[in-house]
Protein backbone atom coordinates (compact mmCIF):
# COMPACT_ATOMS: atom_id res chain seq x y z
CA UNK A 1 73.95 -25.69 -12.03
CA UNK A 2 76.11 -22.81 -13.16
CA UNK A 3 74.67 -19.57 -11.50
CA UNK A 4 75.49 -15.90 -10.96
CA UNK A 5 75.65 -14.06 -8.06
CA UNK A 6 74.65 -10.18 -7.61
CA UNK A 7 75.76 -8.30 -4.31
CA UNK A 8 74.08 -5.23 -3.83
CA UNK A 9 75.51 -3.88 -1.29
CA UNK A 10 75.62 -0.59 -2.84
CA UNK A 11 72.67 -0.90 -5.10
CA UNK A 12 72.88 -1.50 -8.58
CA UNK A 13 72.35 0.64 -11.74
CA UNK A 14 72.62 -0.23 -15.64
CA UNK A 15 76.36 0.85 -15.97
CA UNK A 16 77.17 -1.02 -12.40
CA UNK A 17 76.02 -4.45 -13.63
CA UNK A 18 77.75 -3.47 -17.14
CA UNK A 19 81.27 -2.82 -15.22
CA UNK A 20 80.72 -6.27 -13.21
CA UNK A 21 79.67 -8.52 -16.31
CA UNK A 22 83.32 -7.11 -18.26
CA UNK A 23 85.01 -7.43 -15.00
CA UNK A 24 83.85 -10.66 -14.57
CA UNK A 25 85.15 -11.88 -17.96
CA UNK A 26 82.32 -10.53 -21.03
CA UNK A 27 84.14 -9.34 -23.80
CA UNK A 28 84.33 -5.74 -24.05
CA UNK A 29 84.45 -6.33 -27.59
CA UNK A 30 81.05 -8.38 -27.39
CA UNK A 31 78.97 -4.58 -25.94
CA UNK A 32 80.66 -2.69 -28.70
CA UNK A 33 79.32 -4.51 -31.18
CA UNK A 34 75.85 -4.24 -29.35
CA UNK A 35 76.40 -0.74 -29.01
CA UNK A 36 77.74 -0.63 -32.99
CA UNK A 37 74.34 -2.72 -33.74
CA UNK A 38 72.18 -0.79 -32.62
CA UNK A 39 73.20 2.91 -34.75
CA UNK A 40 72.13 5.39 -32.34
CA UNK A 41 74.90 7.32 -32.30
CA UNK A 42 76.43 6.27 -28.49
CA UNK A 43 79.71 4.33 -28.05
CA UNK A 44 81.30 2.99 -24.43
CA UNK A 45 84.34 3.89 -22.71
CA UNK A 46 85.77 1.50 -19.78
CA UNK A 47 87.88 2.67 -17.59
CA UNK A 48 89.87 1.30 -14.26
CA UNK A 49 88.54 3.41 -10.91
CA UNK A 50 88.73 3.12 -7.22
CA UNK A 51 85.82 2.55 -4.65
CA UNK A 52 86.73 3.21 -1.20
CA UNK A 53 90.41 0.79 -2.20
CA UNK A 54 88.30 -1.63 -4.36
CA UNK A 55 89.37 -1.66 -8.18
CA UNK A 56 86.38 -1.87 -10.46
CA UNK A 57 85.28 -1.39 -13.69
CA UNK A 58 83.85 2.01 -14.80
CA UNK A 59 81.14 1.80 -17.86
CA UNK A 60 80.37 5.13 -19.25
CA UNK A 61 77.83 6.01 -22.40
CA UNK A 62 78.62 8.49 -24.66
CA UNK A 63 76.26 9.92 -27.04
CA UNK A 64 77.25 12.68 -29.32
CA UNK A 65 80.52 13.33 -27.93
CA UNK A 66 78.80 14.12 -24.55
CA UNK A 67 79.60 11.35 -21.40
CA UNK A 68 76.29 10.92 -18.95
CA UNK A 69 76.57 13.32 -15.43
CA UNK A 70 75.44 12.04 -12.20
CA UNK A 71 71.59 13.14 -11.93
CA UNK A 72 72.32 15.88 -9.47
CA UNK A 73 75.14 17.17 -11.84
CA UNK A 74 73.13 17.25 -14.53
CA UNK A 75 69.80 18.73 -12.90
CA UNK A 76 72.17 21.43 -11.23
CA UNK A 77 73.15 22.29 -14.58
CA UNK A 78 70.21 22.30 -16.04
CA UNK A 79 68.63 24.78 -13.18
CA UNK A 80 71.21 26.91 -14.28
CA UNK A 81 70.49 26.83 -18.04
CA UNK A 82 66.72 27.63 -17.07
CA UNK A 83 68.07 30.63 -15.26
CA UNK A 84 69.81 32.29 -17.98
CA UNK A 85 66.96 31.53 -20.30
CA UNK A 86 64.44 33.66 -21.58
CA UNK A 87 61.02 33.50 -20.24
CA UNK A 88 59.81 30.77 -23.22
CA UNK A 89 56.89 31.98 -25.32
CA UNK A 90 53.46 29.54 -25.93
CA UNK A 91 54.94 28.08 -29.11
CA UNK A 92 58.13 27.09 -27.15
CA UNK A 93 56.77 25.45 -24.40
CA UNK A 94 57.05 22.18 -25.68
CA UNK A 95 60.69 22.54 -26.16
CA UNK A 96 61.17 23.91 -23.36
CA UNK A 97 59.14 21.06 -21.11
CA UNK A 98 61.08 18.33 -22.95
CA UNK A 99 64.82 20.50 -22.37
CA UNK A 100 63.53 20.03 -18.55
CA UNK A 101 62.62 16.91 -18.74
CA UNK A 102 65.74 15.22 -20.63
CA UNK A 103 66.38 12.51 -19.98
CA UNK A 104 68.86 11.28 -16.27
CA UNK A 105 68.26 7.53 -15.29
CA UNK A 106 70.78 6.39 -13.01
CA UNK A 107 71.56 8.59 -9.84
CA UNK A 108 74.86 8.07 -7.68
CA UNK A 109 75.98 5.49 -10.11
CA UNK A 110 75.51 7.37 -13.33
CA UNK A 111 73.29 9.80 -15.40
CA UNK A 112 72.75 10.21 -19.01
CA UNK A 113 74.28 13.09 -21.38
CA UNK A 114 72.99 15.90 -22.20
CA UNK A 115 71.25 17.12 -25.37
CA UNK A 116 73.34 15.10 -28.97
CA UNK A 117 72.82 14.87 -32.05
CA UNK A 118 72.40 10.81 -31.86
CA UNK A 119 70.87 9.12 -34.81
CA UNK A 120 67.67 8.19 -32.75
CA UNK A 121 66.20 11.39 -32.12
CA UNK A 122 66.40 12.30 -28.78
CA UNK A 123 63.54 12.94 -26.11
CA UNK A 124 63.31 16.44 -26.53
CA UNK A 125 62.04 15.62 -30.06
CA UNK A 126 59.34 13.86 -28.00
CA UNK A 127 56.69 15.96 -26.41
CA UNK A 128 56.76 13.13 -23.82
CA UNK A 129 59.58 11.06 -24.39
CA UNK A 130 59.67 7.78 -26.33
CA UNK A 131 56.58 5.84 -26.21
CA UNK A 132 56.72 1.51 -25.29
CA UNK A 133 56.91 1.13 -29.33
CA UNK A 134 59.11 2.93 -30.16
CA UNK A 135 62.07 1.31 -28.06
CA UNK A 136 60.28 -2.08 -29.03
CA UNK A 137 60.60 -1.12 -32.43
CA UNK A 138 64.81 -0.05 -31.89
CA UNK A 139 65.44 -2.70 -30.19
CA UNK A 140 63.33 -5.26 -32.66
CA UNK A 141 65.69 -3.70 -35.70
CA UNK A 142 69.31 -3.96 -34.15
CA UNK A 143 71.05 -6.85 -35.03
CA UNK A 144 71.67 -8.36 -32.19
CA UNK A 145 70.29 -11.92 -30.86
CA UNK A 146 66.79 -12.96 -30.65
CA UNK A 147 66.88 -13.88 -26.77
CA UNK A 148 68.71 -10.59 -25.66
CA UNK A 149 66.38 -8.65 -27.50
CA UNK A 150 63.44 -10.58 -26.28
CA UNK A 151 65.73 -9.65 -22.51
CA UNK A 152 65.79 -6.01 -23.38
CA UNK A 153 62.55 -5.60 -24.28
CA UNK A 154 60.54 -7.76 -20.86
CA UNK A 155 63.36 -5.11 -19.16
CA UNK A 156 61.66 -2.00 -20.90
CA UNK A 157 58.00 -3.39 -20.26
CA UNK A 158 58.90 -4.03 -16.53
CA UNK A 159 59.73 -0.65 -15.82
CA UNK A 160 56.32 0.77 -18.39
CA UNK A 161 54.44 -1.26 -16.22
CA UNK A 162 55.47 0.27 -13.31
CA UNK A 163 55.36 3.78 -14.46
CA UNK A 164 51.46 3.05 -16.21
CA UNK A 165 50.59 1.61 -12.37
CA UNK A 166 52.42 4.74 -10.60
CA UNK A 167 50.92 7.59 -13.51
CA UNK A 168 47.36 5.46 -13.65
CA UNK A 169 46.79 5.01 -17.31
CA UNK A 170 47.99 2.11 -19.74
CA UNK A 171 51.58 0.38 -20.58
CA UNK A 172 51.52 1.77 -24.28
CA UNK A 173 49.81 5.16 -23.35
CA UNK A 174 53.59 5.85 -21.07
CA UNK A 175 56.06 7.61 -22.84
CA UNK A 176 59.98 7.18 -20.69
CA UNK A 177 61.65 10.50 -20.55
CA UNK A 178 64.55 9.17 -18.26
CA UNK A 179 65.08 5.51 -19.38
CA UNK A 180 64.12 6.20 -22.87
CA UNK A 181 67.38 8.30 -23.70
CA UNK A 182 70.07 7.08 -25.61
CA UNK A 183 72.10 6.04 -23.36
CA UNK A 184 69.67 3.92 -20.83
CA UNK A 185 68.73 2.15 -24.33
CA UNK A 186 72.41 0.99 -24.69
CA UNK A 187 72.88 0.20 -20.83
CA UNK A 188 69.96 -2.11 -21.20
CA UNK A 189 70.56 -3.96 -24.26
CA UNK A 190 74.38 -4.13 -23.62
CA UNK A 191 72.68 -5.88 -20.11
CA UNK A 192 70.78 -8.05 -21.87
CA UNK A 193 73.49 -9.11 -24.31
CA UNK A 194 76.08 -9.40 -21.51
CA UNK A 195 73.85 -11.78 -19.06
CA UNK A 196 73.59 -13.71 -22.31
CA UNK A 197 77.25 -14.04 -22.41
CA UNK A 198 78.19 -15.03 -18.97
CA UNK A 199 76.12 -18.89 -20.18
CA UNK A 200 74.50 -18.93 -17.14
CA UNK A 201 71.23 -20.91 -15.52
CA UNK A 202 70.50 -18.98 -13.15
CA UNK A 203 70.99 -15.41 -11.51
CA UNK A 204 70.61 -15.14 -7.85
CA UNK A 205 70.37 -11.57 -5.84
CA UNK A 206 71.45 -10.12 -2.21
CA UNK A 207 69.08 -8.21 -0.59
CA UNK A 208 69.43 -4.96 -2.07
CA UNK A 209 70.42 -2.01 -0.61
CA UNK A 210 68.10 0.66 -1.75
CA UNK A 211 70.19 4.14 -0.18
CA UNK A 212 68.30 7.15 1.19
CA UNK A 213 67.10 10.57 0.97
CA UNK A 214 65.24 12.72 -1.70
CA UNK A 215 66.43 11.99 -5.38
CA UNK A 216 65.12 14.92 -8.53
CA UNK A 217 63.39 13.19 -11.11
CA UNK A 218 61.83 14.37 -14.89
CA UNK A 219 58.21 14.72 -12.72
CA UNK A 220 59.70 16.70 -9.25
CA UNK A 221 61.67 15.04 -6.53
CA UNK A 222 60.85 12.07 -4.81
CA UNK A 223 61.83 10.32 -1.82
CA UNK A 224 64.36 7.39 -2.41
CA UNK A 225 63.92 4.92 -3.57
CA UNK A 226 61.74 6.29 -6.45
CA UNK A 227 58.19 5.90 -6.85
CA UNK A 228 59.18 3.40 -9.95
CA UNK A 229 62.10 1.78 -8.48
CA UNK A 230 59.58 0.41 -5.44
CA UNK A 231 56.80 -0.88 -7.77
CA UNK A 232 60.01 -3.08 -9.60
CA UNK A 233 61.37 -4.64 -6.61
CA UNK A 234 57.71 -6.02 -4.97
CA UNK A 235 58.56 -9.14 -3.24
CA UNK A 236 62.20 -8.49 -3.18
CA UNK A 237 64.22 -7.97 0.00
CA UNK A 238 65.50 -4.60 0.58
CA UNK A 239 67.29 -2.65 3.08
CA UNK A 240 68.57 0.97 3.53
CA UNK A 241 72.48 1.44 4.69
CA UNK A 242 71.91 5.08 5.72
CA UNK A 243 73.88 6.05 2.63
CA UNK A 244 71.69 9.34 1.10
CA UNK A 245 71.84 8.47 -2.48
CA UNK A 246 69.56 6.82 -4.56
CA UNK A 247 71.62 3.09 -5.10
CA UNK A 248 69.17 1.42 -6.87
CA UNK A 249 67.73 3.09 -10.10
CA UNK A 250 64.60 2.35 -12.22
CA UNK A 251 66.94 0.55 -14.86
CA UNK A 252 68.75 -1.37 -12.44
CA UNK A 253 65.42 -2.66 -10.40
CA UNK A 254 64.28 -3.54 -14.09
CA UNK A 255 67.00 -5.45 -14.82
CA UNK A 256 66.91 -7.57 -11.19
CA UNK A 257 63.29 -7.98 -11.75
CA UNK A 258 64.06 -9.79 -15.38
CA UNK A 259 66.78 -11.55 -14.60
CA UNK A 260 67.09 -12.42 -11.12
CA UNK A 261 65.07 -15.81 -10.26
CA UNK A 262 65.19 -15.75 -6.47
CA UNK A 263 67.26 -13.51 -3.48
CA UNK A 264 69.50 -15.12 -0.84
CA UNK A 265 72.57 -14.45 1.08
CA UNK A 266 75.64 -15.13 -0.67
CA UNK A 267 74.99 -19.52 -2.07
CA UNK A 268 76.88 -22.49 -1.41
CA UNK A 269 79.05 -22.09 -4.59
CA UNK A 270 82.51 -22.42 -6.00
CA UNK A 271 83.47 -19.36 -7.54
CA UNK A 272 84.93 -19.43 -11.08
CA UNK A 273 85.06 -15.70 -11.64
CA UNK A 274 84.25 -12.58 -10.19
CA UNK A 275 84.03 -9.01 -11.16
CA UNK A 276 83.21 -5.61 -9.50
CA UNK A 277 81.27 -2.57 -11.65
CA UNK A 278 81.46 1.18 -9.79
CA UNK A 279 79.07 3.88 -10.04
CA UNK A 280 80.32 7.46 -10.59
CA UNK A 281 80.30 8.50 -7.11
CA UNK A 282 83.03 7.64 -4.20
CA UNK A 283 81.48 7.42 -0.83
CA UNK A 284 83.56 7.84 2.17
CA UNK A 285 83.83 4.28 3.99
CA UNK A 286 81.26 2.78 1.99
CA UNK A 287 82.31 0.89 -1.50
CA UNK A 288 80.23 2.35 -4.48
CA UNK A 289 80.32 -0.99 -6.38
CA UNK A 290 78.05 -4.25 -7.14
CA UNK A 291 79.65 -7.75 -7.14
CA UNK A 292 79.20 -10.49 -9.60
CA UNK A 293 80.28 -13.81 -8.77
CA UNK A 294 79.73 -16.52 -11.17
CA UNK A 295 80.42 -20.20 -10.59
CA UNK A 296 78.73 -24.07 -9.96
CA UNK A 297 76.26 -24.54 -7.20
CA UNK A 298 77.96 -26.65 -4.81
CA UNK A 299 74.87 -29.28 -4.22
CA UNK A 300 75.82 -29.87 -8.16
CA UNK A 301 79.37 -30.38 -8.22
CA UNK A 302 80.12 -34.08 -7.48
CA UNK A 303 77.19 -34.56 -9.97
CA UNK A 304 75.34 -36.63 -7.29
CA UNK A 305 71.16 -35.86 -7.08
CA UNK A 306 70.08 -32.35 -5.47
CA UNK A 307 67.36 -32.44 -2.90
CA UNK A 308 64.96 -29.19 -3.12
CA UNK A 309 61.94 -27.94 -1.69
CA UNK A 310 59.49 -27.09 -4.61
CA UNK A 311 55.99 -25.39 -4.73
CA UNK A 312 53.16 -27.45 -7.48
CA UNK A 313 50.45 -25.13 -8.19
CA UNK A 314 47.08 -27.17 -9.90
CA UNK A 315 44.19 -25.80 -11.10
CA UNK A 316 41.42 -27.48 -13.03
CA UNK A 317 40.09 -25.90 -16.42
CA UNK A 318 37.22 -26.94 -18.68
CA UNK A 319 36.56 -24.06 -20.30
CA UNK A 320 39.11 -22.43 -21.19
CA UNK A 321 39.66 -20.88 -24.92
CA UNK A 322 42.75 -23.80 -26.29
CA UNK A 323 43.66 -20.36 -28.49
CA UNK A 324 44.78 -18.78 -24.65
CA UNK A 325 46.26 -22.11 -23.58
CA UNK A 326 49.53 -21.96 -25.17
CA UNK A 327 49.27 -18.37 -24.46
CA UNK A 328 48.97 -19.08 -20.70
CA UNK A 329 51.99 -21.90 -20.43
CA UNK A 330 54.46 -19.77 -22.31
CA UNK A 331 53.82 -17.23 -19.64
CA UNK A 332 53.95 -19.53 -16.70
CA UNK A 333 57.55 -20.65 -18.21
CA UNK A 334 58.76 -16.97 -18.60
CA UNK A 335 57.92 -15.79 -15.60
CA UNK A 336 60.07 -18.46 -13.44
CA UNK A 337 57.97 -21.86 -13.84
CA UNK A 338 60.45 -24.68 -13.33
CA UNK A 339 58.02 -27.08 -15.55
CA UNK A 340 54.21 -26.30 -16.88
CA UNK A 341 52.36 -29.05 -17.94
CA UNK A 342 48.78 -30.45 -18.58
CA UNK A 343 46.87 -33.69 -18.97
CA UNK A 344 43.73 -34.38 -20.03
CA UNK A 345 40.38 -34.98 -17.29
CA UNK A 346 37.05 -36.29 -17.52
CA UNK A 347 35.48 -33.33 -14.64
CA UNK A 348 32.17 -32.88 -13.16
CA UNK A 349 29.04 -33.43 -15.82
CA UNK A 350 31.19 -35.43 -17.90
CA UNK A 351 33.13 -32.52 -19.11
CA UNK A 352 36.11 -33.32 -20.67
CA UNK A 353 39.38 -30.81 -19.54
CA UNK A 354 42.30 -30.24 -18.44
CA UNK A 355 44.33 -30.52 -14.78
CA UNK A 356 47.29 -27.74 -15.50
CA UNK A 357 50.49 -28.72 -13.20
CA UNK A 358 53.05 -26.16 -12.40
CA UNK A 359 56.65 -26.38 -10.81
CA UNK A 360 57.99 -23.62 -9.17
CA UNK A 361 60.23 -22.37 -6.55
CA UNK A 362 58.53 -21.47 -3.77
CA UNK A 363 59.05 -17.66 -3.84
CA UNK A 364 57.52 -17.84 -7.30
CA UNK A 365 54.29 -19.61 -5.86
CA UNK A 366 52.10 -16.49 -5.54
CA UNK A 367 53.10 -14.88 -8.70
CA UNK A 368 52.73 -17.54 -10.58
CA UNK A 369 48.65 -18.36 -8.75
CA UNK A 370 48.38 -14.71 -9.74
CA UNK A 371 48.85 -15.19 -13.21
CA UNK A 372 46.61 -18.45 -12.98
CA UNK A 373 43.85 -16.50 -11.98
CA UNK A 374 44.20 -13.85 -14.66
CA UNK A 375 44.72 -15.59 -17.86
CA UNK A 376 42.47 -18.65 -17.06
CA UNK A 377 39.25 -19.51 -16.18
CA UNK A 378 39.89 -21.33 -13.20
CA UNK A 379 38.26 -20.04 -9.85
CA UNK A 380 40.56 -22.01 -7.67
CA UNK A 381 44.65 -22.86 -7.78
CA UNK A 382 45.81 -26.13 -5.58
CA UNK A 383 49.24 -25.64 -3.63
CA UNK A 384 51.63 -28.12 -2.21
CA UNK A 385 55.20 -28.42 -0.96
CA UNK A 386 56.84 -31.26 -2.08
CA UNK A 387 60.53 -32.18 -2.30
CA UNK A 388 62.23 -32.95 -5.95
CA UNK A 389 65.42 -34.68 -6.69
CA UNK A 390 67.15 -33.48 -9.30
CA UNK A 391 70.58 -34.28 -11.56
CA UNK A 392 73.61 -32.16 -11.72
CA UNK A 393 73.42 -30.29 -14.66
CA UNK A 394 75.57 -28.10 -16.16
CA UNK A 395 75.89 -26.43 -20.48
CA UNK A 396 79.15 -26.74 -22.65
CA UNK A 397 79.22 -25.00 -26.11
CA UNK A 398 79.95 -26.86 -28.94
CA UNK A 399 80.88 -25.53 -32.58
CA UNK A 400 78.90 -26.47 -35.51
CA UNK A 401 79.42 -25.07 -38.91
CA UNK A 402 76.63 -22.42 -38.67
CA UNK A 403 77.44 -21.42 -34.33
CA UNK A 404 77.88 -22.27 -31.25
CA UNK A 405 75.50 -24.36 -29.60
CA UNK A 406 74.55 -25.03 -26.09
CA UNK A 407 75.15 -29.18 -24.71
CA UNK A 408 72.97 -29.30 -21.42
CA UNK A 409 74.65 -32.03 -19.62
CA UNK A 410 73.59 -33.96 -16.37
CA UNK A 411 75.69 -36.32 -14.74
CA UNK A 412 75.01 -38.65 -11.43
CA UNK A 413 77.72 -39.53 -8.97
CA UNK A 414 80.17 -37.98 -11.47
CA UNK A 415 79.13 -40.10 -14.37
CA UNK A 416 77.48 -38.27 -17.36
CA UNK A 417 73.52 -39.70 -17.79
CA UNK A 418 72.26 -37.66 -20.32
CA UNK A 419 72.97 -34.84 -22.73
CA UNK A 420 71.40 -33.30 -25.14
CA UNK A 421 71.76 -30.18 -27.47
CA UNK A 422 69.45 -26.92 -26.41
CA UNK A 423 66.46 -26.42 -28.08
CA UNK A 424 66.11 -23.09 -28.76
CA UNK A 425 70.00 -22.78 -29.85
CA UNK A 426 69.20 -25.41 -32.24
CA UNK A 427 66.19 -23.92 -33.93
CA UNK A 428 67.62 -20.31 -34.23
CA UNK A 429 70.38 -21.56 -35.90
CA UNK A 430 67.88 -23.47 -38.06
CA UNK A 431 65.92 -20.68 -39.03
CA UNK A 432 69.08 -18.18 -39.40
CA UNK A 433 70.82 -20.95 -41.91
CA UNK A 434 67.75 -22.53 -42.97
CA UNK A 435 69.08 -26.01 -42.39
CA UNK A 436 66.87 -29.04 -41.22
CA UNK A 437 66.35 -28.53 -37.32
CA UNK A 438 67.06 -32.52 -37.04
CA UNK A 439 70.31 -31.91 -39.06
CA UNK A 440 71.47 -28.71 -36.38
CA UNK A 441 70.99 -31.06 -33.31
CA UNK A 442 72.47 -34.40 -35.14
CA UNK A 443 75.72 -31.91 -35.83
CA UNK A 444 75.43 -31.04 -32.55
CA UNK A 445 75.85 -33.93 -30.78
CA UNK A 446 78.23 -35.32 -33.02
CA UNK A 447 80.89 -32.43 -32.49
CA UNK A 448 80.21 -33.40 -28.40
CA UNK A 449 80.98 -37.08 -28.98
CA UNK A 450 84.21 -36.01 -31.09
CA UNK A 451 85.63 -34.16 -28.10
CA UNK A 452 86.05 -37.30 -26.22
CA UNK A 453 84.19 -35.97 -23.28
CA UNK A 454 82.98 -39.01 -20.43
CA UNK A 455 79.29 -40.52 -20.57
């Protein structure tokens, strides 16, 4: 299994795990045309900095000619500029609430520009920001790929789901003012499109070191970390260095929360690659950067069988609407479900229904009974540990005449078993080309078998 590792020991923020993913081998190229794709008016600059004597990779947003402050910068300035300004009359107040409230989303690591004259119209055009649809609705018309967008937008829901808990009203009624900018828009799809990149099956997290002290926010200031940022990382291990600085931001607990599948100290892995993103600020004797490593789990190297410990959730349903059922399995799946399955049951009364199986890690067990319990029927969920052997596995792209597609590959005491071409490569490319899905996967295969490879 081919993972990726994020060390937090200095938080992490959108334009940190940008900086990491090009320093760890993405294609700048690859973000600029995700930037380019998305027409609103922002392009990157990378740059070469140093953290306490580490060398990283600085990612900076700029949006109409204007590069993103640190937060304090900016709300400093801003103070100022509210100063000097005249006491605003009743039919400026709205401009004047949203020039308070622009939008700053990353702290120590990186804030947003200022006011631009960006081709998405910026919050201050907002009397509260952009709403949920409106970023779905961006991010839905770039041209960029299906799965990142999908990425971008579960990234964008996390964090209005957190906000509609913390302000107590709904996901669509919350309108961003901080992460909703210009510039958070591109650090999150440019994530999304860059995790894609790396080819990856799994990201793994360090504990995560949260910083310290009071941080200024669109709403007041706030103790660190933010009233958001602790509603993202529920159920993840955290820690504070002493450092007073907010190092994790909304964005960047977003993005852990979508991508990350479980936390540990650093796995037994060998190490392809690596890569190191920096934040804007320099601390004295403490490195202001995140580290990605990316390489093969080591109890999947020799190819030989993997012993886990897995969690199997059951729950019996007979009367459940089928219409939710597909509903409720594609959920299990996204939200970390190894496997989700069901087979038919002959149950109490001689009702016929259904005994729903779930695989999971065992860190996703009560997650996963929560969301059980709230899209079924069921008023009880079964739970075992059990142990699971499992293949080496490993993907290998392979070039057919309309893309790339993914070969997942398994292999037992360093002989190939199986391989087959991935799914959902193989039906985008059908639907994109409109070419017979049986025809994509056929090519597929056949371009594997012509590179000679062992099986």
């Amino acid at each position: 299994m081919r993972i990726a590792y994020l060390e937090c020991l200095s938080g992490i923020s959108g334009d940190m795990f940008l900086g990491a993913l090009v320093d760890a081998g993405v294609s700048r190229h690859a973000l600029e045309e995700t930037v380019a794709a998305l027409d609103v008016g922002a392009r990157l600059e990378f740059s070469r900095v140093l953290r306490s004597g580490i060398s990283a990779t600085k990612v900076d947003v700029w949006v109409g000619g204007e590069k993103d402050l640190p937060r304090e910068e900016y709300w400093a300035k801003n103070k100022v500029d509210e100063n000097v300004a005249r006491t605003p009359s009743p039919a400026d107040s709205d401009h004047e609430h949203n020039h308070r409230h622009h939008h700053s989303h990353e702290a120590a690591h990186s804030a947003p520009s200022g006011p631009s004259g960006a081709t998405l119209a910026e919050p201050q055009q907002h009397g509260h920001g952009r709403s949920l649809a409106e970023i779905r609705s961006t991010i839905g018309n770039s041209r960029i790929g299906s799965k990142a967008k999908a990425t971008a937008i579960a990234i964008f829901e996390a964090l209005g789901a957190a906000e509609a808990k913390i302000h107590g009203t709904s996901v669509e009624n919350i309108h961003f003012h901080e992460v909703g900018a210009v510039d958070a828009i591109v650090d999150i799809v440019c994530a999304a499109v860059g995790a894609e990149c790396l080819q990856v099956d799994e990201f793994v997290c360090s504990p995560l070191n949260v910083g310290g002290g009071m941080v200024q926010c669109a709403h007041g200031t706030f103790p660190v970390p933010a009233p958001a940022t602790v509603e993202l990382l529920k159920d993840a291990p955290v820690y504070s260095s002493g450092v007073q600085a907010e190092l994790v931001t909304p964005t960047g607990a977003a993005i852990v929360k979508i991508l990350v599948r479980r936390f540990t100290a650093f796995p037994e892995m060998k190490i392809e690659k690596s890569g190191y993103g920096a934040g804007s600020r320099d601390f004295p004797g403490h490195p202001n950067v995140m580290r990605l490593s990316v390489g093969e789990a080591v109890s999947t190297l020799a190819g030989k069988t993997a012993s886990e410990k897995i969690t199997v959730l059951e729950a019996n349903l007979d009367d459940l609407n089928p219409q939710v059922f597909g509903y409720v399995m594609d959920r299990l799946l996204a939200e970390g479900a190894l496997d989700a399955f069901a087979i038919p049951v002959q149950m109490k009364k001689n009702r016929p229904g259904s005994l729903v199986t779930v695989l999971c890690r065992p860190e996703d067990a009560s997650k996963l009974t929560e969301l059980i319990f709230s899209e079924t029927t069921t008023l009880g969920v079964r739970r075992r540990e059990e142990v699971r052997q499992a293949l080496g596995r490993r993907w290998e792209n392979v070039r057919t005449p309309w893309g790339d597609v993914r070969m997942k590959i398994a292999s037992m005491n360093g002989s190939i078993t199986n391989f087959s071409p991935e799914y959902e490569d193989c039906r985008r490319i059908a639907a994109e080309h409109h070419v017979p899905l049986k025809t994509v996967m056929q090519e597929a295969t056949r371009q594997y078998l012509d590179k000679g490879e062992p099986h």
